[in-house]
C-alpha atoms as a PDB file:
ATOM      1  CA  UNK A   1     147.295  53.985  -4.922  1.00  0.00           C
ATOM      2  CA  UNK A   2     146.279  57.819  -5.512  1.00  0.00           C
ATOM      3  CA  UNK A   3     148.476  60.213  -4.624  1.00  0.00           C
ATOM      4  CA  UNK A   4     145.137  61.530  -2.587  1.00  0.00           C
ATOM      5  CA  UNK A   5     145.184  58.335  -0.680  1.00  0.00           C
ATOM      6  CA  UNK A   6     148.777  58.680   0.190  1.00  0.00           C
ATOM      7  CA  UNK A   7     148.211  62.295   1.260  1.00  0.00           C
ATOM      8  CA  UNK A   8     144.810  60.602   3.428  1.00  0.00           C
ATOM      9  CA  UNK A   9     147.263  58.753   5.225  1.00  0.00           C
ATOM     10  CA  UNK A  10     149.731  60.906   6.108  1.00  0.00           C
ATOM     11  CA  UNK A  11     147.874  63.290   7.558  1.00  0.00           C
ATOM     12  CA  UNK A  12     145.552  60.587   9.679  1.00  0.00           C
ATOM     13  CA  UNK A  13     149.141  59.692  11.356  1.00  0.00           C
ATOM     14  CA  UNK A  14     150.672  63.248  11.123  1.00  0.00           C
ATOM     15  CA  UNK A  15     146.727  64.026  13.328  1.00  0.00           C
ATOM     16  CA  UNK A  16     147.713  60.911  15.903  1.00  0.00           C
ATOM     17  CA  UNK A  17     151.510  62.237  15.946  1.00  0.00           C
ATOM     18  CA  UNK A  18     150.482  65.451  16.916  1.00  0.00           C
ATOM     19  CA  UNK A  19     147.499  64.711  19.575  1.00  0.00           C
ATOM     20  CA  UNK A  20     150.459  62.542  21.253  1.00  0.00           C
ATOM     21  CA  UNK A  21     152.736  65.861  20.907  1.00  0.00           C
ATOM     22  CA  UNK A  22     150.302  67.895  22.371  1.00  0.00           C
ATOM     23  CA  UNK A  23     150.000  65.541  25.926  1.00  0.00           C
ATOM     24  CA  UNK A  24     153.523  65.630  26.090  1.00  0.00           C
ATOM     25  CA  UNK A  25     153.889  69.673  25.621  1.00  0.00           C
ATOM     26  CA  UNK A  26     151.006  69.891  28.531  1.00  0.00           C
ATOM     27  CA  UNK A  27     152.575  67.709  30.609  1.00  0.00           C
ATOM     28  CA  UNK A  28     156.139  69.597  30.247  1.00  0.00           C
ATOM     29  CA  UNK A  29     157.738  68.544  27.276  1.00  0.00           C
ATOM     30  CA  UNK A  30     158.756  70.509  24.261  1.00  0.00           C
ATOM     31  CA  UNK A  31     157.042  68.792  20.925  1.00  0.00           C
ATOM     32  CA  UNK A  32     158.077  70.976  17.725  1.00  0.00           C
ATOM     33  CA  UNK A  33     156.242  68.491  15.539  1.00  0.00           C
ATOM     34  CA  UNK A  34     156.821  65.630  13.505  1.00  0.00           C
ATOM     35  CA  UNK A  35     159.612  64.975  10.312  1.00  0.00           C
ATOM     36  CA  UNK A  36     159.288  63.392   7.467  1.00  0.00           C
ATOM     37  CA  UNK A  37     160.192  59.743   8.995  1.00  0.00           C
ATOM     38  CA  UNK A  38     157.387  59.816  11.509  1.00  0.00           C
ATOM     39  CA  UNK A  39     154.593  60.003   9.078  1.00  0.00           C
ATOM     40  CA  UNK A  40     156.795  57.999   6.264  1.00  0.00           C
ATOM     41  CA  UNK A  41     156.460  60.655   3.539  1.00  0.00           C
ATOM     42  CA  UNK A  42     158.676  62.081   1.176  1.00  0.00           C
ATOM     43  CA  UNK A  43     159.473  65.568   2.192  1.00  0.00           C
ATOM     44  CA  UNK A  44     158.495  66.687  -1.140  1.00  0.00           C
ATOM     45  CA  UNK A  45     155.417  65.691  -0.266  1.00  0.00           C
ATOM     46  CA  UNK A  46     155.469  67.198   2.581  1.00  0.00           C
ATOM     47  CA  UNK A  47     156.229  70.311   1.254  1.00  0.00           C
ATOM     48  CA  UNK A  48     153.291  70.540  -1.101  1.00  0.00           C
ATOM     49  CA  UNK A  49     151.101  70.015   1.501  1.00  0.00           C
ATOM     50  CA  UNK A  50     152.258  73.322   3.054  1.00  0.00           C
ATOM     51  CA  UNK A  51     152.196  74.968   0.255  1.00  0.00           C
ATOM     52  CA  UNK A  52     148.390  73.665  -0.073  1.00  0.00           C
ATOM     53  CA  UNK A  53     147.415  74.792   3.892  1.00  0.00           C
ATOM     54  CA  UNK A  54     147.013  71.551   5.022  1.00  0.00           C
ATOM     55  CA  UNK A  55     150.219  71.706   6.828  1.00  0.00           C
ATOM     56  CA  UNK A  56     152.865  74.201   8.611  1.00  0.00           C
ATOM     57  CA  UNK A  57     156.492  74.155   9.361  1.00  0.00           C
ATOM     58  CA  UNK A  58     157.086  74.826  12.995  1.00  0.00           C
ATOM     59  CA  UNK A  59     160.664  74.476  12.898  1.00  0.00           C
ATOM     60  CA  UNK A  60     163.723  73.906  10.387  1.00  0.00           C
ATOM     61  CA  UNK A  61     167.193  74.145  10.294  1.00  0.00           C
ATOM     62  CA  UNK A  62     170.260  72.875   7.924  1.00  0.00           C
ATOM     63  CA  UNK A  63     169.372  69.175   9.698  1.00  0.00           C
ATOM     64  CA  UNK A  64     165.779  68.897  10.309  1.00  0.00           C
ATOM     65  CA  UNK A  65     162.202  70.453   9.568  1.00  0.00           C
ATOM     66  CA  UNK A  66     159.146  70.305  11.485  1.00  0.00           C
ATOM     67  CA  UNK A  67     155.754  70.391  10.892  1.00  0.00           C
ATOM     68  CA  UNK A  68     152.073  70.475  12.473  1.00  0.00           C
ATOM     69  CA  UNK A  69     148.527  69.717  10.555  1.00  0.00           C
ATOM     70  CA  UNK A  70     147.549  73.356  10.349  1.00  0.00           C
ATOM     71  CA  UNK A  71     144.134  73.018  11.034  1.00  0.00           C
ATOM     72  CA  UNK A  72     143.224  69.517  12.702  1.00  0.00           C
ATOM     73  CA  UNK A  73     139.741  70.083  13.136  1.00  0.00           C
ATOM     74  CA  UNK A  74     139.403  70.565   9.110  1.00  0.00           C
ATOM     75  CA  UNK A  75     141.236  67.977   8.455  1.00  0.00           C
ATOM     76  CA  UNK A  76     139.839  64.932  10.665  1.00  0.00           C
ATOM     77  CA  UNK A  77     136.228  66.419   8.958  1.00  0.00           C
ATOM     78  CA  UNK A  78     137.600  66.274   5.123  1.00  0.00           C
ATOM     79  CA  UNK A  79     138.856  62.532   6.309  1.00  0.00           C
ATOM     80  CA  UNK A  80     135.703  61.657   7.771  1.00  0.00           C
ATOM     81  CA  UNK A  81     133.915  62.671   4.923  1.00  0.00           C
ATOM     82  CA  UNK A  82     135.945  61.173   2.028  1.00  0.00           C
ATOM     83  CA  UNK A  83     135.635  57.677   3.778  1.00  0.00           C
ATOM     84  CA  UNK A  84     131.757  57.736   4.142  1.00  0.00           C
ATOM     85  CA  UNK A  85     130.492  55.664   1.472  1.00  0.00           C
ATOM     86  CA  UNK A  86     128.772  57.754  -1.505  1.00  0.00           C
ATOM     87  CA  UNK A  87     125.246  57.242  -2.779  1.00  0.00           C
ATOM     88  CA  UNK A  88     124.297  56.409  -6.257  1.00  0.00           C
ATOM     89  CA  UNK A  89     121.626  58.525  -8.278  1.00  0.00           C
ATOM     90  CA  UNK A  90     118.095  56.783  -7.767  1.00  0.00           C
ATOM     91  CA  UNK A  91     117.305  57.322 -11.381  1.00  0.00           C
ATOM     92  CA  UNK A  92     120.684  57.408 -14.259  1.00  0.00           C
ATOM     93  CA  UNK A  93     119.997  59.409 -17.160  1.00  0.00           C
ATOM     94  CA  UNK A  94     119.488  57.249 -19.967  1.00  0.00           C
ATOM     95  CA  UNK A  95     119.876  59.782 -22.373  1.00  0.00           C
ATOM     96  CA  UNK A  96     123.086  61.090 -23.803  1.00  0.00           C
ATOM     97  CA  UNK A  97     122.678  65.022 -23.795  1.00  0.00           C
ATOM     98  CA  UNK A  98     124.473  65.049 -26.896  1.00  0.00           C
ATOM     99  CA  UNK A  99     122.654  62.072 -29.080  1.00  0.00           C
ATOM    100  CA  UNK A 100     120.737  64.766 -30.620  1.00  0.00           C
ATOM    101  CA  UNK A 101     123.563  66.531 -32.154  1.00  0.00           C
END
């Protein structure tokens, strides 16, 4: 498995983690966001997806860190469309470009 399949999956249950989070924070509760052991992930993982966008650290301390999909809209859209099934070229070029060299 891909490390982009890895990163797929974290972030389709860091996106259910947090839409739970967010009922609980309307209803009264205080959600600061998941940690690494919610979504399974190494936190060096983790912490290249910050530093790629995809995520932010909402809280951290000596014990614990944080985090929240930064933009969950985005990010259920780029899942959606990786998982649609891609369409092969009606015609393949039978032709090396560079047979002629």
């Amino acid at each position: 498995m891909d490390y982009l399949c890895i990163w797929v999956e974290i972030l389709q249950d860091a996106l259910a983690l947090q839409e739970k989070g967010e009922v609980e924070q309307a209803r009264g509760y205080s959600w600061l966001g998941f940690q690494w052991f919610d979504v399974h992930a190494n936190p060096q993982t983790l912490k290249k997806m910050v530093t790629s966008k995809l995520l932010n650290i909402t809280f951290s301390s000596h014990s614990s860190t944080h985090y929240k999909v930064a933009d969950p809209a985005l990010v259920r859209e780029a899942i959606q469309a990786m998982s649609e099934p891609t369409s092969q070229p009606e015609h393949e070029m039978l032709v090396d470009l560079f047979d002629w060299c």
